[in-house]
N, C-alpha and C. Protein backbone atom coordinates (compact mmCIF):
# COMPACT_ATOMS: atom_id res chain seq x y z
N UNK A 1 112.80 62.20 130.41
CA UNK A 1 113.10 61.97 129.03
C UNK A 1 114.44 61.26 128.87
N UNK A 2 114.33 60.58 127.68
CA UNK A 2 115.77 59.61 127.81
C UNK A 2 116.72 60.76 126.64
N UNK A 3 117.89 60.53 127.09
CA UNK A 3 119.14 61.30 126.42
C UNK A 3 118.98 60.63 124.82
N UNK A 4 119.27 62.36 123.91
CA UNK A 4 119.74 61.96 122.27
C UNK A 4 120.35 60.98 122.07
N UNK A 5 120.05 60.08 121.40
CA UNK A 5 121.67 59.44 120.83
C UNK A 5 122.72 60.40 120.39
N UNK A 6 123.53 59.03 120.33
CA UNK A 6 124.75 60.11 120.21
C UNK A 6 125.11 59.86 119.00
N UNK A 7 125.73 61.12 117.83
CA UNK A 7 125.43 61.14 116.40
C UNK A 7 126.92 60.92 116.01
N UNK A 8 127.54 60.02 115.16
CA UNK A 8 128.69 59.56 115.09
C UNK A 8 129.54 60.56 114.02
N UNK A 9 130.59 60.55 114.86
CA UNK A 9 132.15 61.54 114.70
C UNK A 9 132.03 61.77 113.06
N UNK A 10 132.07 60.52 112.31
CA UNK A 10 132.10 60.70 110.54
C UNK A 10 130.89 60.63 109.76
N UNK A 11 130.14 61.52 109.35
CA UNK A 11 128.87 61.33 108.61
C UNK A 11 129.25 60.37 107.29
N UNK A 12 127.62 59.36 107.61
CA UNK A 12 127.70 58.66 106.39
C UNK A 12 127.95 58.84 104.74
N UNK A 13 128.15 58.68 104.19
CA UNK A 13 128.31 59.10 102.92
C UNK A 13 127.54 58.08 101.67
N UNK A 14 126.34 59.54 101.29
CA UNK A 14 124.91 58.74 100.97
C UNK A 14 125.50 58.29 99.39
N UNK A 15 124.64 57.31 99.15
CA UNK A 15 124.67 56.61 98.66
C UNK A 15 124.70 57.02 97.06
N UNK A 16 125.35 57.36 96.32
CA UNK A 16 124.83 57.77 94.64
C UNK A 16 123.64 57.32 93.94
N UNK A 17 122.95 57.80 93.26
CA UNK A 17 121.82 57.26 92.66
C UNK A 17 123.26 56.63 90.93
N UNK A 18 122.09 55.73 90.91
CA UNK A 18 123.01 55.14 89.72
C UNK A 18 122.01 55.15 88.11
N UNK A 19 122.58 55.47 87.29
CA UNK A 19 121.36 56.11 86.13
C UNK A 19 122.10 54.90 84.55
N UNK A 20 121.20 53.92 84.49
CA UNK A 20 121.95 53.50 83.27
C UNK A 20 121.19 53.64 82.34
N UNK A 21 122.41 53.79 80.99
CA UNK A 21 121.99 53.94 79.77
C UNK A 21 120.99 53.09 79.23
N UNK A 22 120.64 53.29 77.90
CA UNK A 22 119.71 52.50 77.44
C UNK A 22 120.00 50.82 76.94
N UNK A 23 121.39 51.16 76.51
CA UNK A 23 122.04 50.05 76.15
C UNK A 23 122.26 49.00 77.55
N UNK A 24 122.37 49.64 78.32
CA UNK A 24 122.59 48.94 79.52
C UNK A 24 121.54 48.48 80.50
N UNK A 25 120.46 49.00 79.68
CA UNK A 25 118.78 48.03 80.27
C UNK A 25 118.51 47.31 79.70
N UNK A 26 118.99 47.61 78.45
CA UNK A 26 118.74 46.28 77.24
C UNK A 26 119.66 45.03 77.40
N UNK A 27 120.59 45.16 77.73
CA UNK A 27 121.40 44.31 78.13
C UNK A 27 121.00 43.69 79.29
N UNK A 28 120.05 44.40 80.08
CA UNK A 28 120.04 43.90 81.57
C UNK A 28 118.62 42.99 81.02
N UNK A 29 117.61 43.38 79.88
CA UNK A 29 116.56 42.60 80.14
C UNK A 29 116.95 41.42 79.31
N UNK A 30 117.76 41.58 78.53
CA UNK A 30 118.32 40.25 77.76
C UNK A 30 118.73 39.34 78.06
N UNK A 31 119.29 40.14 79.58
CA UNK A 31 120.06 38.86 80.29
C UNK A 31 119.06 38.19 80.69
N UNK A 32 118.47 39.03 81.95
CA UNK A 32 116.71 38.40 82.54
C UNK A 32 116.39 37.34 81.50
N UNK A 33 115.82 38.10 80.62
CA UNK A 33 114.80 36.53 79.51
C UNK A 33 115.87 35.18 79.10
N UNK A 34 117.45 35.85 78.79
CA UNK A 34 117.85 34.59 78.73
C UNK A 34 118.52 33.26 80.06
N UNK A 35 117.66 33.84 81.13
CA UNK A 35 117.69 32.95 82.11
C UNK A 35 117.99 33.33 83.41
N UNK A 36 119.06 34.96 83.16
CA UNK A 36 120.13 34.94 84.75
C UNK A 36 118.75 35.52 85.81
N UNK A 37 118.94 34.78 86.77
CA UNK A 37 118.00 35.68 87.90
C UNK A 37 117.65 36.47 88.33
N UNK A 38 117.02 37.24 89.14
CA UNK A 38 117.06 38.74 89.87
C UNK A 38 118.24 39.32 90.28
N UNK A 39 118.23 38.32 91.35
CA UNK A 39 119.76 38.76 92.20
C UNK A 39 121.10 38.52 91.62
N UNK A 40 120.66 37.87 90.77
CA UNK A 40 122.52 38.00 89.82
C UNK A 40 122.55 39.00 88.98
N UNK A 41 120.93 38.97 88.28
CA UNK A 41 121.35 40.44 87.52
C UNK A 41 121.70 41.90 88.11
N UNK A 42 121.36 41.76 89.31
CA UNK A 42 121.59 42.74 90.03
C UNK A 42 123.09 43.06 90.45
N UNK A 43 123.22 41.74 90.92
CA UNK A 43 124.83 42.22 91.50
C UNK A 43 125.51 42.42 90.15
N UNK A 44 125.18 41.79 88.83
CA UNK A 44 126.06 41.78 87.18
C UNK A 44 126.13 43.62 86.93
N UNK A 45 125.22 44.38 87.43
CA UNK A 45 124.90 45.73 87.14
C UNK A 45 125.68 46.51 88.39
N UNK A 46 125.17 46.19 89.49
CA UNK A 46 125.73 46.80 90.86
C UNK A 46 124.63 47.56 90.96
N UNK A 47 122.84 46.97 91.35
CA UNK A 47 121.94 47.71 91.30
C UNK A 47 120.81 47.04 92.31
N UNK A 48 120.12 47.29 92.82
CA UNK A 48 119.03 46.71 93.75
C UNK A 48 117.88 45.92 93.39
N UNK A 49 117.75 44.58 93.90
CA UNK A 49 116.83 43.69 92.56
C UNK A 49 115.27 44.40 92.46
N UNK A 50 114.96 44.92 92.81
CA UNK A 50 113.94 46.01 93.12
C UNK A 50 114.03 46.64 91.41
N UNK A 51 115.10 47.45 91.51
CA UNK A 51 115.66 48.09 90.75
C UNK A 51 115.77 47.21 88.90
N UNK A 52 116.17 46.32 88.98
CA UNK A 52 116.00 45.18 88.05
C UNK A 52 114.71 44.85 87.65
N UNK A 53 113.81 44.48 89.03
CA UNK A 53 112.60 43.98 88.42
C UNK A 53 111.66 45.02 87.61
N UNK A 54 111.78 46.40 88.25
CA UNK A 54 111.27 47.77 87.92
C UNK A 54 111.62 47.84 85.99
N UNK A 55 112.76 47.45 85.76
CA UNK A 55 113.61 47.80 84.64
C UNK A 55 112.68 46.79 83.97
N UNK A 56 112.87 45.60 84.40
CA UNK A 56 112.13 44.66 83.32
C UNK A 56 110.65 44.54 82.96
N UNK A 57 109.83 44.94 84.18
CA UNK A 57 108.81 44.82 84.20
C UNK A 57 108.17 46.38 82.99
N UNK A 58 109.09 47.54 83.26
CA UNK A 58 109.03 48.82 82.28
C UNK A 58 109.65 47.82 81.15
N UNK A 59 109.73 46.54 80.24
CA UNK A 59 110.46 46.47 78.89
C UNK A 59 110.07 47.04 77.86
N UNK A 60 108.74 47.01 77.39
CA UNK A 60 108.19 47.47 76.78
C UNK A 60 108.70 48.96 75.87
N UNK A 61 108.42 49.67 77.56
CA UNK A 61 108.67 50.97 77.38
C UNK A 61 110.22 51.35 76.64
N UNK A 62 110.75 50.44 77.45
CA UNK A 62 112.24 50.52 76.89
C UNK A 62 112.54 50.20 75.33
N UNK A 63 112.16 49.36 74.72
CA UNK A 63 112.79 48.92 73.49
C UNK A 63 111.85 49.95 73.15
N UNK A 64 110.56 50.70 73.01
CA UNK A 64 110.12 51.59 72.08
C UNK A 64 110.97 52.58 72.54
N UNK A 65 111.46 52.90 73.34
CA UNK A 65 112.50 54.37 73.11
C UNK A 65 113.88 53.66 72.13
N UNK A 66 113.98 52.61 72.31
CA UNK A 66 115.32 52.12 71.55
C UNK A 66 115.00 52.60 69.83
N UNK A 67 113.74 51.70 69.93
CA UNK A 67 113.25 52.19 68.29
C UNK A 67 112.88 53.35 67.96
N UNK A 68 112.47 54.86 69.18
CA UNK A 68 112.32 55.99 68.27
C UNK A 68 113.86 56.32 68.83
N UNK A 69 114.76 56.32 69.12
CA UNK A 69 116.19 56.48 68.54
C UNK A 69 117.10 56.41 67.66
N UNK A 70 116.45 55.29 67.07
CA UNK A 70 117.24 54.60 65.67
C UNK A 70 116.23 54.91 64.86
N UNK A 71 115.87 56.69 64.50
CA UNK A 71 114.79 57.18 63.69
C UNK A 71 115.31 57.21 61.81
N UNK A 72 114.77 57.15 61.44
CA UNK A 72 115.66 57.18 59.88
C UNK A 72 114.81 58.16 59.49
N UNK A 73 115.15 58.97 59.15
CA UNK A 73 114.60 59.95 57.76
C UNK A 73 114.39 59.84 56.78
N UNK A 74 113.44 59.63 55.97
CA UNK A 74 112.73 59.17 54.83
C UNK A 74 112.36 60.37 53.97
N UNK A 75 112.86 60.65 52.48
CA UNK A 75 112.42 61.36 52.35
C UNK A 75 111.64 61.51 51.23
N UNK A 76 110.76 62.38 49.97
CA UNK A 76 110.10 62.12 49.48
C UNK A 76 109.95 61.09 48.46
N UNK A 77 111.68 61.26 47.96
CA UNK A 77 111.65 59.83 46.84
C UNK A 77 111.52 58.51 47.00
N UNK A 78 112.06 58.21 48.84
CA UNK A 78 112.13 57.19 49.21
C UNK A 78 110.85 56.58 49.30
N UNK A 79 110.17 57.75 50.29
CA UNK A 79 108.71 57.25 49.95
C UNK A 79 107.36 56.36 48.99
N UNK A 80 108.04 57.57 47.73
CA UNK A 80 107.77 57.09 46.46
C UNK A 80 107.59 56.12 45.91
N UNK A 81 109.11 55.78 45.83
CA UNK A 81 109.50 54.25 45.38
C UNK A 81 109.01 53.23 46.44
N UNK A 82 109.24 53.55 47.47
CA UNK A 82 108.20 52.09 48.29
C UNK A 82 107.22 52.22 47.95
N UNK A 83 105.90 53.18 47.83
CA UNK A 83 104.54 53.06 47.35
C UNK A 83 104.31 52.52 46.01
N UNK A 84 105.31 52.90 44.86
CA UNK A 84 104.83 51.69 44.33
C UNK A 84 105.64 50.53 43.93
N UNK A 85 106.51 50.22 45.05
CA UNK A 85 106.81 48.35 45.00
C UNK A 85 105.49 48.25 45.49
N UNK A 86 105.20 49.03 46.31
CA UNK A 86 103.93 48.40 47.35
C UNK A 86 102.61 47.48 46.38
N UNK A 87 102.27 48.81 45.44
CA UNK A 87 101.58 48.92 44.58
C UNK A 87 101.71 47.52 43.31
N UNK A 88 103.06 47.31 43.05
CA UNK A 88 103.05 46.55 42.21
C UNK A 88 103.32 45.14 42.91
N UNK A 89 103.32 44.98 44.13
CA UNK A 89 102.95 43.64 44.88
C UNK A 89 101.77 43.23 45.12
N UNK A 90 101.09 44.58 45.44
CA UNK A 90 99.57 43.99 45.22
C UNK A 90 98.93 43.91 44.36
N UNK A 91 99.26 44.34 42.93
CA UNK A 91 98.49 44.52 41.96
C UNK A 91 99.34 42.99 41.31
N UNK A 92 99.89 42.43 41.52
CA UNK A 92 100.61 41.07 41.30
C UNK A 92 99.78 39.60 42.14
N UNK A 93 99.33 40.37 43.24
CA UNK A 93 98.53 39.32 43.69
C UNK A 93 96.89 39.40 43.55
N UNK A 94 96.43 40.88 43.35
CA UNK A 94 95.12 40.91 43.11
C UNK A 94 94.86 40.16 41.25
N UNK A 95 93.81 39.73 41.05
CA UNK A 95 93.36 38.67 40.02
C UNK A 95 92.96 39.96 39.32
N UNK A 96 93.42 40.33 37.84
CA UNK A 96 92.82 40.91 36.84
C UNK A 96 91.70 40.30 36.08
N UNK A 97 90.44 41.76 35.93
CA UNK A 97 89.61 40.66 35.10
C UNK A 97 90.05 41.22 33.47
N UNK A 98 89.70 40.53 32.84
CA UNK A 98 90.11 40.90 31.19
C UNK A 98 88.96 42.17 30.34
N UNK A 99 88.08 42.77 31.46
CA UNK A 99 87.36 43.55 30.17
C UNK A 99 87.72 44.96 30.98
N UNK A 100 88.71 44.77 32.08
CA UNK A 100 89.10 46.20 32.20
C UNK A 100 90.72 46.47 32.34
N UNK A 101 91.85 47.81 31.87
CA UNK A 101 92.36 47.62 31.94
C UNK A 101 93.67 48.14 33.29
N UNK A 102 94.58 47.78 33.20
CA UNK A 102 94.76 48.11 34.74
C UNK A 102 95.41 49.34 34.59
N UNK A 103 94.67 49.96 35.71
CA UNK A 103 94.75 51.63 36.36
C UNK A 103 96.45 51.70 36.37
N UNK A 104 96.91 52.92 36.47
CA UNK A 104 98.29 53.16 36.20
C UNK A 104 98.89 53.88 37.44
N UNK A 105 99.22 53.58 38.29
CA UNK A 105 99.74 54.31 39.78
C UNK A 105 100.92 55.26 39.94
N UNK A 106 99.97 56.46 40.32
CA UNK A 106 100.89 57.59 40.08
C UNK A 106 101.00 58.07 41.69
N UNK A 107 102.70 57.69 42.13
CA UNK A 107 103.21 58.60 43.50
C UNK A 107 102.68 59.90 43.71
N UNK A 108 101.67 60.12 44.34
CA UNK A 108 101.52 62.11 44.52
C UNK A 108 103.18 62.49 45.02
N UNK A 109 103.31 63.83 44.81
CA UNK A 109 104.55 64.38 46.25
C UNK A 109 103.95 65.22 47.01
N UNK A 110 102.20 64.67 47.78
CA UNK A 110 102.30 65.37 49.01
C UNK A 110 100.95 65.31 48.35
């Protein structure tokens, strides 16, 4: 049998996993689409182009978490009042006929 290697005096020191924010994928795919390459975006981050292409190729996924983050709370009045601008945009473009008269739109609350 051939002899162990021999295992060196200072153990390596592994490597950190690196975790970026959201803002900072968005930034990374922005860059991507507006032209910079794999490997530059990679070294621009300090990340493995592996790692990059993974990020971009998930975009999708990414900007819909961006958008349920920036959630707004809506609440019943708000509602309201958009249903009937809604209401009175379409009833502005639908054609009235003259022997009936127009229905009157009432917000439920719920």
């Amino acid at each position: 049998m051939a002899p162990k290697r021999p295992t060196p005096s200072t153990p390596s020191a592994a490597k950190k996993r690196k975790v970026l924010s959201l803002a900072q994928k968005m930034e990374m795919i922005e860059s991507v689409e507006g032209g910079l390459g794999w490997t530059e975006a990679a070294k621009k981050f300090g990340l493995h182009e592996a790692s990059v292409r993974t990020i971009y190729k998930t975009r999708d996924k990414i900007r819909q978490k961006q958008v349920d983050q920036k959630k707004i709370n809506m609440d019943g009045v708000a509602i309201r009042e958009k249903a009937r601008n809604l209401y009175e945009h379409l009833a502005q473009q639908e054609p009235t006929s003259s022997t009936s008269a127009p229905a009157t739109f009432i917000a439920s609350r719920g």
